[in-house]
N, C-alpha and C. Protein backbone atom coordinates (compact mmCIF):
# COMPACT_ATOMS: atom_id res chain seq x y z
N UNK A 1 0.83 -1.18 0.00
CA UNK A 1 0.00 0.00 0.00
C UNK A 1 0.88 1.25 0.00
N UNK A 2 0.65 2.70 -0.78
CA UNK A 2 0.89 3.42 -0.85
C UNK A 2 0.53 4.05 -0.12
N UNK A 3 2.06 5.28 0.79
CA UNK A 3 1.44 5.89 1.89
C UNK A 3 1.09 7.24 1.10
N UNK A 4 0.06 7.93 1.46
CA UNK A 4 -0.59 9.34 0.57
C UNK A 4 0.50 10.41 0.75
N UNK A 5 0.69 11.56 0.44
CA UNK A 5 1.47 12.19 0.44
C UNK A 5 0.35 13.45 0.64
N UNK A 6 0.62 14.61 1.80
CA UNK A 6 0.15 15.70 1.36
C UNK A 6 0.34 16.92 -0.02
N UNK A 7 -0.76 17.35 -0.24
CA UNK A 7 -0.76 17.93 -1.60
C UNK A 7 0.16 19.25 -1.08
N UNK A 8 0.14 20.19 0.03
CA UNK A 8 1.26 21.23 0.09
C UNK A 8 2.08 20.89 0.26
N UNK A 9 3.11 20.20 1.35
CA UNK A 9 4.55 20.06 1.36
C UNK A 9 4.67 19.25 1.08
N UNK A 10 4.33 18.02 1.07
CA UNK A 10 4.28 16.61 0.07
C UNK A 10 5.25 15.54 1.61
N UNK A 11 4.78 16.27 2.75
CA UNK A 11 4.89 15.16 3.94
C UNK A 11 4.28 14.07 4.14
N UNK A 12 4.33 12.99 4.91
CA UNK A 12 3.39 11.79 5.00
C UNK A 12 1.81 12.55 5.21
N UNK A 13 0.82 11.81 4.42
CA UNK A 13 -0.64 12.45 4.94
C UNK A 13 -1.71 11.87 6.45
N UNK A 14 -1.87 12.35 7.16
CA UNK A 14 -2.22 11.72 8.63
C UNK A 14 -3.79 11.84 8.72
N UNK A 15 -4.30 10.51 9.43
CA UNK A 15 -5.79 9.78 9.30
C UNK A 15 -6.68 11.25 9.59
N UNK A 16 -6.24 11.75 10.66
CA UNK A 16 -6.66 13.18 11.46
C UNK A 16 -7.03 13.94 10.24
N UNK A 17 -6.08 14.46 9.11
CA UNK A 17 -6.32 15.66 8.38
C UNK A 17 -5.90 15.44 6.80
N UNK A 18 -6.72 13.75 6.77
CA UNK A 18 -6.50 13.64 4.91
C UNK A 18 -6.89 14.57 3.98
N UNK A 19 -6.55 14.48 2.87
CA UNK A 19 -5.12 14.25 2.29
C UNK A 19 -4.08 14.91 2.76
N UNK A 20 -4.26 15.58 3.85
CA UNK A 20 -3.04 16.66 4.34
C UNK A 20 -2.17 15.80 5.60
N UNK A 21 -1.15 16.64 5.61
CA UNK A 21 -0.52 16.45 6.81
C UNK A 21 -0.32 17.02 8.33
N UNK A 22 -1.02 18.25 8.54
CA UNK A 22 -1.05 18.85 9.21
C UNK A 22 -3.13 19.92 9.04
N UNK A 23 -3.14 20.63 10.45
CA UNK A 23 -4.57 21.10 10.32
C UNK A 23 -3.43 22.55 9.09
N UNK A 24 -2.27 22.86 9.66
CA UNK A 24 -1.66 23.90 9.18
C UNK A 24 -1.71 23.69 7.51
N UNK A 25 -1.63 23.01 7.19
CA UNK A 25 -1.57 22.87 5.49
C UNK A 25 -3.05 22.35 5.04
N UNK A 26 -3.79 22.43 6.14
CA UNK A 26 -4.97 21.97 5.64
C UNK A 26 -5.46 23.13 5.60
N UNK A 27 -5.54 23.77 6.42
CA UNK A 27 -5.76 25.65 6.21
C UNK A 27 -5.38 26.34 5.17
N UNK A 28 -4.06 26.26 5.07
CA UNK A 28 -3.29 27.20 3.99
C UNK A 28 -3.97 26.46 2.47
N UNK A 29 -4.71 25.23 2.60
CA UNK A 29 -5.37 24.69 1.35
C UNK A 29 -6.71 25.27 1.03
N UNK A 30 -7.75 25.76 2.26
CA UNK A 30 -8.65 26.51 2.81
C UNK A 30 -8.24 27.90 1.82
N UNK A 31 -7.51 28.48 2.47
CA UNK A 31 -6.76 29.95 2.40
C UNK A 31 -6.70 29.88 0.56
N UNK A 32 -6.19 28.89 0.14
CA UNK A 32 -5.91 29.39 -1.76
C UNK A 32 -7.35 29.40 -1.89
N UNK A 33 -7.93 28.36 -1.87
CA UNK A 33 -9.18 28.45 -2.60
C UNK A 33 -10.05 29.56 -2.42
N UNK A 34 -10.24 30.19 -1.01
CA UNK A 34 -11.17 31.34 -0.78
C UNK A 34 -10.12 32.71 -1.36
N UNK A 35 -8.91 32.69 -1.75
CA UNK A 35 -8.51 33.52 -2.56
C UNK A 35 -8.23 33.41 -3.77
N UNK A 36 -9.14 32.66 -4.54
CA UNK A 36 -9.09 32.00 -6.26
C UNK A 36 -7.21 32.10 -6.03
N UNK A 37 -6.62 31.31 -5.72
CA UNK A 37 -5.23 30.68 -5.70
C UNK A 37 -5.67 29.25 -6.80
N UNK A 38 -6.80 29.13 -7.31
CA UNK A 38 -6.97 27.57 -7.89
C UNK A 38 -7.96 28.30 -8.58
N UNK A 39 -7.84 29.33 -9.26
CA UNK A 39 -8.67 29.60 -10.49
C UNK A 39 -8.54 28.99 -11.43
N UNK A 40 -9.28 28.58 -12.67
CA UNK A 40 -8.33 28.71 -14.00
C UNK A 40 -8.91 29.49 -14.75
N UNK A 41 -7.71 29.27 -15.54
CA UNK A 41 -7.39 30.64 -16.91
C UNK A 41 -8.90 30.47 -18.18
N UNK A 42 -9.27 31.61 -18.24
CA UNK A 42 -10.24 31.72 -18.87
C UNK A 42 -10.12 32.86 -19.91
N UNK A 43 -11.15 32.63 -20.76
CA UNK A 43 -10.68 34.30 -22.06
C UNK A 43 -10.86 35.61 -21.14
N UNK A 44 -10.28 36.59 -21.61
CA UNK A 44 -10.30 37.88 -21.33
C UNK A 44 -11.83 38.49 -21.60
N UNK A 45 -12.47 38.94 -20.72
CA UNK A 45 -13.82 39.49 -20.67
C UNK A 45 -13.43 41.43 -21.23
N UNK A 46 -14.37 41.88 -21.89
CA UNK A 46 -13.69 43.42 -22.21
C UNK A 46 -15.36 43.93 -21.34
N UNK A 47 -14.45 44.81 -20.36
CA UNK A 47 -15.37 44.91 -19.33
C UNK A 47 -16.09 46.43 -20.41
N UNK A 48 -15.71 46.73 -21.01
CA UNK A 48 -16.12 48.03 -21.75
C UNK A 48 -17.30 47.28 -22.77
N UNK A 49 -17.38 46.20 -23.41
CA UNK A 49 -18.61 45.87 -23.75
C UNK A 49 -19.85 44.78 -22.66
N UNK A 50 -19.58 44.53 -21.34
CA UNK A 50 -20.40 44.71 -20.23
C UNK A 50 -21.28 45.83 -19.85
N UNK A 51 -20.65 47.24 -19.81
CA UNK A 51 -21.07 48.09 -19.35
C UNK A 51 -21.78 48.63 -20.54
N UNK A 52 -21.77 48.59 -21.66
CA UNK A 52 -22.52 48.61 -22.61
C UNK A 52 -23.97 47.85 -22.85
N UNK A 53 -23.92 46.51 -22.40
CA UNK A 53 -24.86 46.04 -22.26
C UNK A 53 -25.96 46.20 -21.36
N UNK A 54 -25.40 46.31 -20.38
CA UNK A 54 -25.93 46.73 -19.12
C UNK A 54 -27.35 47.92 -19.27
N UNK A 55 -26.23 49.32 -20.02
CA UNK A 55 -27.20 50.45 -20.29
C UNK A 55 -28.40 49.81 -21.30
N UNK A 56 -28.38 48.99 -21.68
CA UNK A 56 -28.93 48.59 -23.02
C UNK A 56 -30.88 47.90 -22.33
N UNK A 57 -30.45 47.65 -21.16
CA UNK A 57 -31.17 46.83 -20.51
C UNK A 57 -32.28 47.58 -19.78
């Protein structure tokens, strides 16, 4: 059996705070996501034809 590895520092992962190794890297995993740290890349929006639409409405 393969032991898991945490996804931030890539330490052993513990029963307590899977897939992580710590509550500390389980947080800082918390922390990216509520700051789009795990966005992805999407087309460029031209906020100048938004606001165009908008009035339109």
């Amino acid at each position: 059996m393969t032991k898991s590895r945490c996804p931030i520092c890539a330490a052993p992962a513990t029963p307590t705070h899977t897939p992580f190794c710590s509550r500390g890297c389980k947080d800082r995993d918390l922390l990216r996501w509520l700051s789009d740290g795990y966005r992805l890349p999407g087309a460029t929006i031209d906020t100048e034809s938004l606001d165009s639409h908008a009035d339109t409405d």
